[in-house]
PDB file of N, CA and C in Angstrom:
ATOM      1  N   UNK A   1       0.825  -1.188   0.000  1.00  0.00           N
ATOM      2  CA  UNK A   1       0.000   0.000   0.000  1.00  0.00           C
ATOM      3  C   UNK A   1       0.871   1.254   0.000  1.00  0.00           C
ATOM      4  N   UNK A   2       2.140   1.010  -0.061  1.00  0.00           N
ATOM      5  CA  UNK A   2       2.858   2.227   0.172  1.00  0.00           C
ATOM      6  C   UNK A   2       3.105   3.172  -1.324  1.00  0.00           C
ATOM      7  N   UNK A   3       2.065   2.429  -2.430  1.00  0.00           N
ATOM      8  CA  UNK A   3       1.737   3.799  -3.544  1.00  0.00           C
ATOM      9  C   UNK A   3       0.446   4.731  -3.612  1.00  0.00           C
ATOM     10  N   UNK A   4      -0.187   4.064  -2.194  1.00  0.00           N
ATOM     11  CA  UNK A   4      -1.096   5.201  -2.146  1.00  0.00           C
ATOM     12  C   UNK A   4      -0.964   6.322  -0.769  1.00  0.00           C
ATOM     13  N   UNK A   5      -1.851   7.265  -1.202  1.00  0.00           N
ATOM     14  CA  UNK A   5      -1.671   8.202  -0.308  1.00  0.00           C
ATOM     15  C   UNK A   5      -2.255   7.618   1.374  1.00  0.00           C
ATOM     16  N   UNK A   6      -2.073   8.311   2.714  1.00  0.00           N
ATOM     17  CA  UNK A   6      -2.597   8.567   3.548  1.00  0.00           C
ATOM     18  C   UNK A   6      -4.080   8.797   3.615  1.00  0.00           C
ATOM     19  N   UNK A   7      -4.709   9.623   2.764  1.00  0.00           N
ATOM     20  CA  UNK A   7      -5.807   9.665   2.364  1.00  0.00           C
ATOM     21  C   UNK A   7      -6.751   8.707   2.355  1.00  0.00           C
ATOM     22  N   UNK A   8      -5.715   8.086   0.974  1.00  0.00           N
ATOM     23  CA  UNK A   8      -6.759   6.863   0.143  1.00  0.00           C
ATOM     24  C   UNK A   8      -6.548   5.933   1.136  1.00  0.00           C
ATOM     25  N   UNK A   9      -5.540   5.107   2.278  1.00  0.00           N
ATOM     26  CA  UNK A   9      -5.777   4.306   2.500  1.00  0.00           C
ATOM     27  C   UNK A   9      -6.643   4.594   3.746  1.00  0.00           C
ATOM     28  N   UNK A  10      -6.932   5.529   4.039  1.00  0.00           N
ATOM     29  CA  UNK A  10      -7.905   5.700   5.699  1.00  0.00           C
ATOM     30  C   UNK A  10      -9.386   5.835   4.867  1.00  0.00           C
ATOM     31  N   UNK A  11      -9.770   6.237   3.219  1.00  0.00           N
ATOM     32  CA  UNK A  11     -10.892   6.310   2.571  1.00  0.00           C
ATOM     33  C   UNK A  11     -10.917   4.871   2.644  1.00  0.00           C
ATOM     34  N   UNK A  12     -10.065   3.859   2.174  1.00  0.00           N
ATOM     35  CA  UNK A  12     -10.476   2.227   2.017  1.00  0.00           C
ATOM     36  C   UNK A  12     -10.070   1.456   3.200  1.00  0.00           C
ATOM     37  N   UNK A  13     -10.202   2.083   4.187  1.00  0.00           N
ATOM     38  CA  UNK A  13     -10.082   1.183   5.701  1.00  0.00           C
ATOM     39  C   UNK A  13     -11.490   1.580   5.908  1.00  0.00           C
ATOM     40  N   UNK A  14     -12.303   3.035   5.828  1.00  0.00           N
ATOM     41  CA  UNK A  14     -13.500   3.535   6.232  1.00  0.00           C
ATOM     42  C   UNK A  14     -14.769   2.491   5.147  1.00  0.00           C
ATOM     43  N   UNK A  15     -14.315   2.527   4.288  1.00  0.00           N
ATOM     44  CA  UNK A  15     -15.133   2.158   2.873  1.00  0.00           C
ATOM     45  C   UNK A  15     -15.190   0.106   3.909  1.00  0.00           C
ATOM     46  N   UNK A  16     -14.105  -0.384   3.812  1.00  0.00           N
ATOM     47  CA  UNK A  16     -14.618  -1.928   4.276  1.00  0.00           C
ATOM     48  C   UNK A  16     -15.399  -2.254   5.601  1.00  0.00           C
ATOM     49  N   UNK A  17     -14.767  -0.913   6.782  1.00  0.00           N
ATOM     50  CA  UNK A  17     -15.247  -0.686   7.858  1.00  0.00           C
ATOM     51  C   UNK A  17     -16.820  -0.600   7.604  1.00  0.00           C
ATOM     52  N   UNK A  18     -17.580   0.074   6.974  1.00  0.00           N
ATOM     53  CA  UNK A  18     -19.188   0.399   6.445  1.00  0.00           C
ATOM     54  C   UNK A  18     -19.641  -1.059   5.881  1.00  0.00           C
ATOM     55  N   UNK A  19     -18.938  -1.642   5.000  1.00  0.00           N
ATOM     56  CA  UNK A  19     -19.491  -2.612   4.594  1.00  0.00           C
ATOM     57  C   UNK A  19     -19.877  -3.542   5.087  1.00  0.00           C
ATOM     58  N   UNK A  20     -18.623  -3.908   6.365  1.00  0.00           N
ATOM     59  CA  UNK A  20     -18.705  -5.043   7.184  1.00  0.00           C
ATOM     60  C   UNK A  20     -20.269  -4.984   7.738  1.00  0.00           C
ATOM     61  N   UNK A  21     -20.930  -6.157   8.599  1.00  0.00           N
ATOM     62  CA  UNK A  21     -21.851  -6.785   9.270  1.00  0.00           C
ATOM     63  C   UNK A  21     -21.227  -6.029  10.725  1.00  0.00           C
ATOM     64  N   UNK A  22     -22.300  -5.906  11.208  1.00  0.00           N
ATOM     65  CA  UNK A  22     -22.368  -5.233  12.960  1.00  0.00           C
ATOM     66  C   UNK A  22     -21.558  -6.002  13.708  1.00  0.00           C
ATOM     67  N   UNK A  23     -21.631  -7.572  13.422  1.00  0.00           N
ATOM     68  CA  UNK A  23     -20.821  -8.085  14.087  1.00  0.00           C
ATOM     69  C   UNK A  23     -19.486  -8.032  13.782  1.00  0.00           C
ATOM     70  N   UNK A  24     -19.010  -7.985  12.818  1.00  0.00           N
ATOM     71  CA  UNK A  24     -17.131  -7.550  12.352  1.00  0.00           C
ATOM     72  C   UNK A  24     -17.101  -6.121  12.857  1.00  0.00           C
ATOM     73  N   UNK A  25     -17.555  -5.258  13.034  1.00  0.00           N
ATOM     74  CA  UNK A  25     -17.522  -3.958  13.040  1.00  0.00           C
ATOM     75  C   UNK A  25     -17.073  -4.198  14.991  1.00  0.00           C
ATOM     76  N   UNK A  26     -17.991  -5.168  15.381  1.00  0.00           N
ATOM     77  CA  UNK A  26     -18.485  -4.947  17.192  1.00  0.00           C
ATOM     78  C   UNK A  26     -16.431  -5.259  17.138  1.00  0.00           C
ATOM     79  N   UNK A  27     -16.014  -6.472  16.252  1.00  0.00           N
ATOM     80  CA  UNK A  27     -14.693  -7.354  16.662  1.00  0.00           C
ATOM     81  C   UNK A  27     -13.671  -6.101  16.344  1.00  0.00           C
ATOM     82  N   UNK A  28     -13.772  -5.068  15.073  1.00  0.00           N
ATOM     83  CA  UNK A  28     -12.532  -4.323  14.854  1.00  0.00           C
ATOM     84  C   UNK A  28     -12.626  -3.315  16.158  1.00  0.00           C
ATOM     85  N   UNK A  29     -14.048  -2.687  16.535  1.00  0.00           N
ATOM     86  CA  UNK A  29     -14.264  -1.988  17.909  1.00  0.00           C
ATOM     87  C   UNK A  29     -13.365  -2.314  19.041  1.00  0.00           C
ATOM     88  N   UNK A  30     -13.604  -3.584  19.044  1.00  0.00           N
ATOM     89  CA  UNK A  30     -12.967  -4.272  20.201  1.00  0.00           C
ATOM     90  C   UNK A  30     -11.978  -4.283  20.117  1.00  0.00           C
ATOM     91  N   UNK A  31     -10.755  -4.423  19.097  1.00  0.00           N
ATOM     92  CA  UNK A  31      -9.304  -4.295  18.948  1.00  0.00           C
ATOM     93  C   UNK A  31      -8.778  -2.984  18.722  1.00  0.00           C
ATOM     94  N   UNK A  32      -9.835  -1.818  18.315  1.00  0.00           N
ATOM     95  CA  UNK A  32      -9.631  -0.676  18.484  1.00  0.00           C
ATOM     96  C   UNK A  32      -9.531  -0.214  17.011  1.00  0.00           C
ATOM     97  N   UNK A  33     -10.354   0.668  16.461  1.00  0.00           N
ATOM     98  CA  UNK A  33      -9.948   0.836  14.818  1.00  0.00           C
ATOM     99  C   UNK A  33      -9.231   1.344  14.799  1.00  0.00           C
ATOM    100  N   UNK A  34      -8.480   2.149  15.511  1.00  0.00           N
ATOM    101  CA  UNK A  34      -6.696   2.503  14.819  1.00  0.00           C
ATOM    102  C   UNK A  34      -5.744   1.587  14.650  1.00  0.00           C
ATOM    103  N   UNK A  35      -6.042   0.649  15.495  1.00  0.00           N
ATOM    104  CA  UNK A  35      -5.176  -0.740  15.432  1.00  0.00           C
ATOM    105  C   UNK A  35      -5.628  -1.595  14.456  1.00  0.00           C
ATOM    106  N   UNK A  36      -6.962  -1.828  14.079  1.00  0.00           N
ATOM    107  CA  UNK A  36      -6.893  -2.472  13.204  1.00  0.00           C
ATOM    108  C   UNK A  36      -6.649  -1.761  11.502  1.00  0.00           C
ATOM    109  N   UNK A  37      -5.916  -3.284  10.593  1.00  0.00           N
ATOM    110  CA  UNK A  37      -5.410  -3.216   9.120  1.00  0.00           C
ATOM    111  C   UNK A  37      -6.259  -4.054   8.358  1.00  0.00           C
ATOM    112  N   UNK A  38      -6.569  -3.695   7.540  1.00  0.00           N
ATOM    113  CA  UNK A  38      -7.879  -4.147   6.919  1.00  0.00           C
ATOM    114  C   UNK A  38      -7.382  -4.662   5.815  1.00  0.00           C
ATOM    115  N   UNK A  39      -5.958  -3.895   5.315  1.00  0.00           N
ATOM    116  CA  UNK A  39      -5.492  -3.902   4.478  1.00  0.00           C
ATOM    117  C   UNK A  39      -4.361  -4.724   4.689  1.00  0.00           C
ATOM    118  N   UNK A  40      -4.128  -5.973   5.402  1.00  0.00           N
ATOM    119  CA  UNK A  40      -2.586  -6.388   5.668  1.00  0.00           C
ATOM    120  C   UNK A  40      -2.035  -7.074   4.441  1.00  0.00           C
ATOM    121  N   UNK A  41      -0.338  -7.012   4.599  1.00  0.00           N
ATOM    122  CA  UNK A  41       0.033  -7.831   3.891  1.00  0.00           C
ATOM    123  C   UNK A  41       0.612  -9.065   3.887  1.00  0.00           C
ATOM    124  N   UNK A  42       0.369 -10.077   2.321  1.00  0.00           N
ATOM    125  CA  UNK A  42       0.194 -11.514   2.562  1.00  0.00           C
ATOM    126  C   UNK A  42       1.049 -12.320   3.906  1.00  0.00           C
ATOM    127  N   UNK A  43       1.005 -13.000   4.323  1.00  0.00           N
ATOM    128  CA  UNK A  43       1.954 -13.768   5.308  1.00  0.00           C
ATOM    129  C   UNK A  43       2.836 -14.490   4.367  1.00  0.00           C
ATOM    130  N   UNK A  44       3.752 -14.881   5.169  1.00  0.00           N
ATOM    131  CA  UNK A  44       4.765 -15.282   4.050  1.00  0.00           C
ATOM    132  C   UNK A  44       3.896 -17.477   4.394  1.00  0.00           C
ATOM    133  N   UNK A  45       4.688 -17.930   3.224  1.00  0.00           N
ATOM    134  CA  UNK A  45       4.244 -19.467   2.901  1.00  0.00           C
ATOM    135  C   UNK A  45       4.602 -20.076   4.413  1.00  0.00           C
ATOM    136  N   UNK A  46       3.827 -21.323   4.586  1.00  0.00           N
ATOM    137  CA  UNK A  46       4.284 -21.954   5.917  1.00  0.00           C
ATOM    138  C   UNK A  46       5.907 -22.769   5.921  1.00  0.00           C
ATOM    139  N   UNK A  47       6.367 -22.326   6.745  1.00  0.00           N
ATOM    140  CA  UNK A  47       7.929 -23.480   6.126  1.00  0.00           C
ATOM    141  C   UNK A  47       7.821 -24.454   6.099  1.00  0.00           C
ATOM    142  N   UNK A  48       8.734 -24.763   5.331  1.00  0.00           N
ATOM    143  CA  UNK A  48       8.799 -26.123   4.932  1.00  0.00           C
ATOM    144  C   UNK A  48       9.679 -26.956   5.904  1.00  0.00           C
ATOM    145  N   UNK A  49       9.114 -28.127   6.620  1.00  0.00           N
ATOM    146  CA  UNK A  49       9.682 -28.732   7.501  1.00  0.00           C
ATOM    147  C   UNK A  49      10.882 -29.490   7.147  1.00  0.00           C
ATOM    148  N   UNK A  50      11.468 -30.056   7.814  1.00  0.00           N
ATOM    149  CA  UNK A  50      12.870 -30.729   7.784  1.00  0.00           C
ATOM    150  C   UNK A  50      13.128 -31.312   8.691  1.00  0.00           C
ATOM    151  N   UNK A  51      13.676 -32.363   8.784  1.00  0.00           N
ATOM    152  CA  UNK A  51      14.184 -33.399   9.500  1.00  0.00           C
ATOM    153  C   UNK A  51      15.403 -33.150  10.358  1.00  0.00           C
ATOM    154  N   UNK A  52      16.270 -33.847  11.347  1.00  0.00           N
ATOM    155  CA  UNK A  52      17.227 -33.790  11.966  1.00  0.00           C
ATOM    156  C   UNK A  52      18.396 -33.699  10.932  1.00  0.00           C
ATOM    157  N   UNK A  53      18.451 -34.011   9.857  1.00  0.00           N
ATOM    158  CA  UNK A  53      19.256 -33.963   8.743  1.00  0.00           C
ATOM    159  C   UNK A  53      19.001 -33.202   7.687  1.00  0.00           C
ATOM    160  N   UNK A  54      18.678 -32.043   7.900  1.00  0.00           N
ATOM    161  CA  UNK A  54      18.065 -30.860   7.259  1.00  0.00           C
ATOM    162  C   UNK A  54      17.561 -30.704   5.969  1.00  0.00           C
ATOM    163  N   UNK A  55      17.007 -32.113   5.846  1.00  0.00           N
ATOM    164  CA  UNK A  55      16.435 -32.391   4.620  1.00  0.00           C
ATOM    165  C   UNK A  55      14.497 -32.711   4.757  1.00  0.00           C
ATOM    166  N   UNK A  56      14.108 -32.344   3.560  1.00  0.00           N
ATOM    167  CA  UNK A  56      12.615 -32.568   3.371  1.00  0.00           C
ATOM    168  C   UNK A  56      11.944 -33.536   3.290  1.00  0.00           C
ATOM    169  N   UNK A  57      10.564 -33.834   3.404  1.00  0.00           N
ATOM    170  CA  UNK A  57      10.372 -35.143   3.103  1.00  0.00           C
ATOM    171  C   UNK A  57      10.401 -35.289   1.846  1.00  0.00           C
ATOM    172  N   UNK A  58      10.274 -34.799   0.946  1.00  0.00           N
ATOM    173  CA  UNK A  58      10.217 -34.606  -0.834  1.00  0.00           C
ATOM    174  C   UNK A  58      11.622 -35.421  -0.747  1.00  0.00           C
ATOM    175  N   UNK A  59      12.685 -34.547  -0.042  1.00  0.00           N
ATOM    176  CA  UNK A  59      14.414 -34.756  -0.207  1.00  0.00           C
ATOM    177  C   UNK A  59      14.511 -36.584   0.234  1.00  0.00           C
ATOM    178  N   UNK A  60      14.194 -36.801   1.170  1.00  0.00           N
ATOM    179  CA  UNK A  60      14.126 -37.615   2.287  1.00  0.00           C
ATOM    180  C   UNK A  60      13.453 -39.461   1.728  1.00  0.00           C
ATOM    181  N   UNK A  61      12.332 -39.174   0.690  1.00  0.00           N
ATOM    182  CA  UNK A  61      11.615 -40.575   0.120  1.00  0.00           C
ATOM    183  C   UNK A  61      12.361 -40.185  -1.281  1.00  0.00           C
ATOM    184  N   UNK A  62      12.984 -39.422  -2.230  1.00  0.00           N
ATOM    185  CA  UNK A  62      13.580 -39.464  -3.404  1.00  0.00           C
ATOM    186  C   UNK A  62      14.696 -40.509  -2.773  1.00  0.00           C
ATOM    187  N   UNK A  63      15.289 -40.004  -1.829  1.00  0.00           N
ATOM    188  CA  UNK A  63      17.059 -40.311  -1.713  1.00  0.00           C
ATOM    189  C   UNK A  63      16.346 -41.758  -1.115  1.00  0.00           C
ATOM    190  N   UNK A  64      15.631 -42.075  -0.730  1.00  0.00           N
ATOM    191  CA  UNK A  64      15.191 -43.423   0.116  1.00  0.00           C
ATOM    192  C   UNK A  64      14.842 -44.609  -1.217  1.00  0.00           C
ATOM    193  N   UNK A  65      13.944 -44.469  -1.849  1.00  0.00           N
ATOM    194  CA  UNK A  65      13.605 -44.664  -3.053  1.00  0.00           C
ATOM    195  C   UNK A  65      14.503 -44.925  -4.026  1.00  0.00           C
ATOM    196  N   UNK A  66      15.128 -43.851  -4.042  1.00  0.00           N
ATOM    197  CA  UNK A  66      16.470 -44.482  -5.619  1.00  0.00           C
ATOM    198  C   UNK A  66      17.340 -45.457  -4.803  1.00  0.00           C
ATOM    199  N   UNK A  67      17.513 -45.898  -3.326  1.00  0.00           N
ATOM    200  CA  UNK A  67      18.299 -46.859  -3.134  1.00  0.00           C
ATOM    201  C   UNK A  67      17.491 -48.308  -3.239  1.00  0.00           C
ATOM    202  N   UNK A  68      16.479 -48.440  -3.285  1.00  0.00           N
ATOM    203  CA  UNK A  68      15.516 -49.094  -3.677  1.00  0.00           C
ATOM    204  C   UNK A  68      15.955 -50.209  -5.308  1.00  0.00           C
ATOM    205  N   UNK A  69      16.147 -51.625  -4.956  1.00  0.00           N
ATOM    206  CA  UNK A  69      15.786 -52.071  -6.580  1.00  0.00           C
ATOM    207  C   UNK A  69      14.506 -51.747  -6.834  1.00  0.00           C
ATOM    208  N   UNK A  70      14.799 -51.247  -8.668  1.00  0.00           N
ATOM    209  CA  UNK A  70      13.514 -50.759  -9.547  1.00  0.00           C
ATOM    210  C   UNK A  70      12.660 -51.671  -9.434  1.00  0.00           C
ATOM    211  N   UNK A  71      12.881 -52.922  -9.464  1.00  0.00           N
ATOM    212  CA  UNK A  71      11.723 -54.115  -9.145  1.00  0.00           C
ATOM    213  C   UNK A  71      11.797 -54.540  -8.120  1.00  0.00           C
ATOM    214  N   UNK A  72      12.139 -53.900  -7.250  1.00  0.00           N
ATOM    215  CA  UNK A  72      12.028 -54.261  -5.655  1.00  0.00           C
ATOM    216  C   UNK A  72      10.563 -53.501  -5.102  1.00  0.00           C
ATOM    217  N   UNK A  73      10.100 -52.675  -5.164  1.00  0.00           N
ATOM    218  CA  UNK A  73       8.945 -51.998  -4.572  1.00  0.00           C
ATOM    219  C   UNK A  73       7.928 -51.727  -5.602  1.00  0.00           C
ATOM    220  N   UNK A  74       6.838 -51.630  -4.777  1.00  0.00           N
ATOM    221  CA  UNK A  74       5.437 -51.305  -5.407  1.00  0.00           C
ATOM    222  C   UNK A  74       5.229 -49.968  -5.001  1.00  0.00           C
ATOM    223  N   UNK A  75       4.206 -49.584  -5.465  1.00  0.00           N
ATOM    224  CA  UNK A  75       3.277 -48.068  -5.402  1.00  0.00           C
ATOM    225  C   UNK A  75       3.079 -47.893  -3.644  1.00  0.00           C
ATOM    226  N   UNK A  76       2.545 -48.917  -3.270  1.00  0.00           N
ATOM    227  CA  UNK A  76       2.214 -49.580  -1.634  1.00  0.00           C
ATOM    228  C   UNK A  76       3.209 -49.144  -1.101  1.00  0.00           C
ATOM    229  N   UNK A  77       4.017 -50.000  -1.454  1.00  0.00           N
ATOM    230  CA  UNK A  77       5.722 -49.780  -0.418  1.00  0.00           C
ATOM    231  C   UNK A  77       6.305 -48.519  -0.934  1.00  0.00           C
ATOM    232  N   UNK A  78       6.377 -47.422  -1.620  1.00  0.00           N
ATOM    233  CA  UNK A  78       6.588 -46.109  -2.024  1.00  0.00           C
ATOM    234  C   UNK A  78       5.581 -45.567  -0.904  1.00  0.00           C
ATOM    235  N   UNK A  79       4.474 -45.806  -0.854  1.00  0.00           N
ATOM    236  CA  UNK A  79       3.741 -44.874  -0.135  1.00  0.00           C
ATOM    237  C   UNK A  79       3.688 -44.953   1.294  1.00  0.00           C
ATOM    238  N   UNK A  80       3.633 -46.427   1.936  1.00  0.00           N
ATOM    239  CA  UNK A  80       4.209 -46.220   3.338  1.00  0.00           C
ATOM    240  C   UNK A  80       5.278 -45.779   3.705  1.00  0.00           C
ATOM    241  N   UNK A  81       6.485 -45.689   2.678  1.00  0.00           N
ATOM    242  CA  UNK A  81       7.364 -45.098   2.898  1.00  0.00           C
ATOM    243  C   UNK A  81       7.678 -44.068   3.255  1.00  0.00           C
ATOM    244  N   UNK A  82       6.657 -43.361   2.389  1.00  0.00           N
ATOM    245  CA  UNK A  82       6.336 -41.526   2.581  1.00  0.00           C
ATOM    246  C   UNK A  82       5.341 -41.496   3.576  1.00  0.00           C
ATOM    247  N   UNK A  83       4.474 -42.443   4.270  1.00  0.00           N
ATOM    248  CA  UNK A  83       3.869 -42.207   5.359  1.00  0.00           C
ATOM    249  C   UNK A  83       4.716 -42.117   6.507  1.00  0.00           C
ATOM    250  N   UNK A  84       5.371 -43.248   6.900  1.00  0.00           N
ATOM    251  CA  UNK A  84       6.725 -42.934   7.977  1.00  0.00           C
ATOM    252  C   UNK A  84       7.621 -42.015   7.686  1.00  0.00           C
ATOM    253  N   UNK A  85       7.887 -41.254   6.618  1.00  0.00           N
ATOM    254  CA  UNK A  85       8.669 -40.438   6.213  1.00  0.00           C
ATOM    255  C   UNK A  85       7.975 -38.885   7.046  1.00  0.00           C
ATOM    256  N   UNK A  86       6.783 -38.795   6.674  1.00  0.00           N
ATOM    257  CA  UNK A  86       6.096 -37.804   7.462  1.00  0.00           C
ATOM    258  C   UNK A  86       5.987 -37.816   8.481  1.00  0.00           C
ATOM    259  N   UNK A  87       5.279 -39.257   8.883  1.00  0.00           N
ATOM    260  CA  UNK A  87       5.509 -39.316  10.886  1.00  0.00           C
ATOM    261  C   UNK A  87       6.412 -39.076  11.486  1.00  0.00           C
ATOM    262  N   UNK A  88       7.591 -39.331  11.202  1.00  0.00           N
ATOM    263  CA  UNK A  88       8.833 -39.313  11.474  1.00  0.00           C
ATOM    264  C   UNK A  88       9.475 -37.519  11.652  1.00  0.00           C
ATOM    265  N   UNK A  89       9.171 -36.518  10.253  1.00  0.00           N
ATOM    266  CA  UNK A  89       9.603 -35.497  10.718  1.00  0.00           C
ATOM    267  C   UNK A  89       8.241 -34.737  11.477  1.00  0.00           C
ATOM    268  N   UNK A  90       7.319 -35.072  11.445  1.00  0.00           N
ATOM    269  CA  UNK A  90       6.119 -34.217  12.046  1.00  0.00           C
ATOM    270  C   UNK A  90       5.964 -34.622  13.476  1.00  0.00           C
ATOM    271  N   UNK A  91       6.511 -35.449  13.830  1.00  0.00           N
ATOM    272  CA  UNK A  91       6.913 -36.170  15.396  1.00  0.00           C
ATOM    273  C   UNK A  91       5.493 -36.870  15.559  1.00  0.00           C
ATOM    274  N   UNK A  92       5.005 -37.808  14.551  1.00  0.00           N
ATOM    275  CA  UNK A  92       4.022 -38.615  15.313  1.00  0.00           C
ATOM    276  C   UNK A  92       4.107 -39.558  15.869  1.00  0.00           C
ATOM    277  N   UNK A  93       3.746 -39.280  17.134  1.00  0.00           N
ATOM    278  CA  UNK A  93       3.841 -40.787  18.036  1.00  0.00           C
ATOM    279  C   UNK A  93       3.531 -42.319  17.727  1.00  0.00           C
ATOM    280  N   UNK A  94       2.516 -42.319  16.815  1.00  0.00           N
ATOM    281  CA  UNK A  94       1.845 -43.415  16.309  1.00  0.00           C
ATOM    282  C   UNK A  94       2.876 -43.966  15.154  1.00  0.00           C
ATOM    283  N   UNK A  95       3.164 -43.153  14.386  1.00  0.00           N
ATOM    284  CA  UNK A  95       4.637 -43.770  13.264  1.00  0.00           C
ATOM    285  C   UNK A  95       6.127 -43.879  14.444  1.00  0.00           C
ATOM    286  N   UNK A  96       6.406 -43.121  15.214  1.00  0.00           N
ATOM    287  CA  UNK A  96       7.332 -43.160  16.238  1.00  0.00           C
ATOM    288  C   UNK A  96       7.461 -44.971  16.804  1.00  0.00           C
ATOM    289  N   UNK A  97       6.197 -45.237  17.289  1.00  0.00           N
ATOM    290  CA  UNK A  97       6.077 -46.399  17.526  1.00  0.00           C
ATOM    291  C   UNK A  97       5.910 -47.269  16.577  1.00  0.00           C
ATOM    292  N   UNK A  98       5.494 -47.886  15.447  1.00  0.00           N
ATOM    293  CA  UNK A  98       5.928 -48.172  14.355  1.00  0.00           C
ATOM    294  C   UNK A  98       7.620 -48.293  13.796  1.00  0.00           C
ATOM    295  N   UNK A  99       8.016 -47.415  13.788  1.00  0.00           N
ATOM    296  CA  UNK A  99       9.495 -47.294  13.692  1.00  0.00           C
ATOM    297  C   UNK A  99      10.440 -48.241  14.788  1.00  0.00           C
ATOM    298  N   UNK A 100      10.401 -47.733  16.162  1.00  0.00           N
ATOM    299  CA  UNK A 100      11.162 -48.508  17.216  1.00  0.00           C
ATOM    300  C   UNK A 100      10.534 -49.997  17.519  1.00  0.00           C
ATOM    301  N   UNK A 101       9.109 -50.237  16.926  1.00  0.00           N
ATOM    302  CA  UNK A 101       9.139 -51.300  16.647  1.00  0.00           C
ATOM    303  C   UNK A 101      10.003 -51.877  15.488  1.00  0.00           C
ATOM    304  N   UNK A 102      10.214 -51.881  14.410  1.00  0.00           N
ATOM    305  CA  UNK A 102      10.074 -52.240  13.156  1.00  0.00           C
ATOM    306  C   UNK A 102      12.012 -51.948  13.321  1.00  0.00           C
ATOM    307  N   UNK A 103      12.623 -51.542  13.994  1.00  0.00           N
ATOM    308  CA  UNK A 103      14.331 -51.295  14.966  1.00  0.00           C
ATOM    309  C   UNK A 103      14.348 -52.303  15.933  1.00  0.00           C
ATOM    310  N   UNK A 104      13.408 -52.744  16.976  1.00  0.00           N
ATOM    311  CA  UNK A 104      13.193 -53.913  17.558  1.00  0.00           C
ATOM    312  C   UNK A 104      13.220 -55.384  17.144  1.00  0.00           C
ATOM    313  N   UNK A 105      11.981 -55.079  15.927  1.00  0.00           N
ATOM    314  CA  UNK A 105      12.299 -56.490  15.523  1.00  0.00           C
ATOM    315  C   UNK A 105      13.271 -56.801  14.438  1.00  0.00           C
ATOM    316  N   UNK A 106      13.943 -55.590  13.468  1.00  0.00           N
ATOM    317  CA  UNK A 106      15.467 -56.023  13.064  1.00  0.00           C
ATOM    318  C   UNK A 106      16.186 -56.696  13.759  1.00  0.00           C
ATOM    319  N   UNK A 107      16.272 -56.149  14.786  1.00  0.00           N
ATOM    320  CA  UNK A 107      17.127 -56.615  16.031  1.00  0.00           C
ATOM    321  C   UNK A 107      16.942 -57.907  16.511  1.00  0.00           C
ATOM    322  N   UNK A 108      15.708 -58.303  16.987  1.00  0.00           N
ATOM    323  CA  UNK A 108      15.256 -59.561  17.401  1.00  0.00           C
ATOM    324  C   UNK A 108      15.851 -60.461  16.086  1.00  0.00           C
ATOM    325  N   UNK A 109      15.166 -60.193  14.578  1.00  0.00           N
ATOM    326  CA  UNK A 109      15.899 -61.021  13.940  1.00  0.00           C
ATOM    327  C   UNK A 109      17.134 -61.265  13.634  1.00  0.00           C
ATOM    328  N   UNK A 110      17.784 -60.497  13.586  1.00  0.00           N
ATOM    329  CA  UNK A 110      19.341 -60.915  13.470  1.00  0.00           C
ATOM    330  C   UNK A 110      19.839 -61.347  14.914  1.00  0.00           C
ATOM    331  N   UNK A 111      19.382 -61.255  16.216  1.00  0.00           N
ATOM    332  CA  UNK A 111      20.118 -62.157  17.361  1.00  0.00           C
ATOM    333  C   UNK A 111      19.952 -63.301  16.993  1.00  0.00           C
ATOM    334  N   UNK A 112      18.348 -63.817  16.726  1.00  0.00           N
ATOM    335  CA  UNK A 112      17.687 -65.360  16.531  1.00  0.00           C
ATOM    336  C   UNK A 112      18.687 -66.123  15.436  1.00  0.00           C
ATOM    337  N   UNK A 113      18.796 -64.749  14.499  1.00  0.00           N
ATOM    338  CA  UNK A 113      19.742 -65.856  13.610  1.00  0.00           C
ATOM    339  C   UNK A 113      21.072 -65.914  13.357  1.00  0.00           C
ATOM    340  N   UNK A 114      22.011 -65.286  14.511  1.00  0.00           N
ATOM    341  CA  UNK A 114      23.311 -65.592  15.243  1.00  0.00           C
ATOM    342  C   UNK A 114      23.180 -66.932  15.749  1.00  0.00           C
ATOM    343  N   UNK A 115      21.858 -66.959  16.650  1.00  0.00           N
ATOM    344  CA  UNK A 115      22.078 -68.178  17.813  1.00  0.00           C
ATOM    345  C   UNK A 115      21.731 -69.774  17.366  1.00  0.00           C
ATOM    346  N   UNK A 116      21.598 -69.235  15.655  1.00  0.00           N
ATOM    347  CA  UNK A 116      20.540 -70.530  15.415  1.00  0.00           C
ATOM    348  C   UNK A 116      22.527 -71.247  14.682  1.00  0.00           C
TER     349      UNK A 116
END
């Protein structure tokens, strides 16, 4: 807004102020109309998350995936992949557990088949 005048922007804060419903009008009241911007500008995009290894999940199932044989996986196994891929950086407990299971029973299997 900084190519219009002082003017124009207190004419188009007044102009949306009128238009609004009694009830938006009661909410800008309440925050005080000098304080409120009618006119704000955009927020910036939400970030993009990242992992302990400062990579994305986009980054994170590519690089997982190409180590993958081409005829080793299905559409299925691509996509749970990217499901734990998400749980994992979004901290869900429910894939969390999934995981330290699925580290557990690696584990269990390779002792069993030391001892056998």
């Amino acid at each position: 807004m900084e190519h219009f005048t002082p003017e124009q922007i207190e004419a188009k804060k007044k102009a949306i102020f009128d238009a609004m419903g009694k009830r938006g009008q009661r909410q800008v009241i309440k925050i005080g109309y000098d304080k409120w911007d009618p006119i704000q500008t955009p927020k910036d995009p939400i970030d993009i998350r990242k992992d302990k290894t400062n990579r994305t999940s986009q980054m994170l199932i590519r690089e997982f995936l190409q180590q993958q044989p081409h005829e080793g996986y299905s559409n299925s196994f691509a996509q749970g992949a990217f499901e734990m891929c998400l749980g994992i950086i979004n901290d869900n407990e429910k894939i969390k557990g999934m995981f330290e299971f699925a580290k557990w029973y690696a584990a269990l299997l390779e002792k069993e088949k030391k001892e056998k």
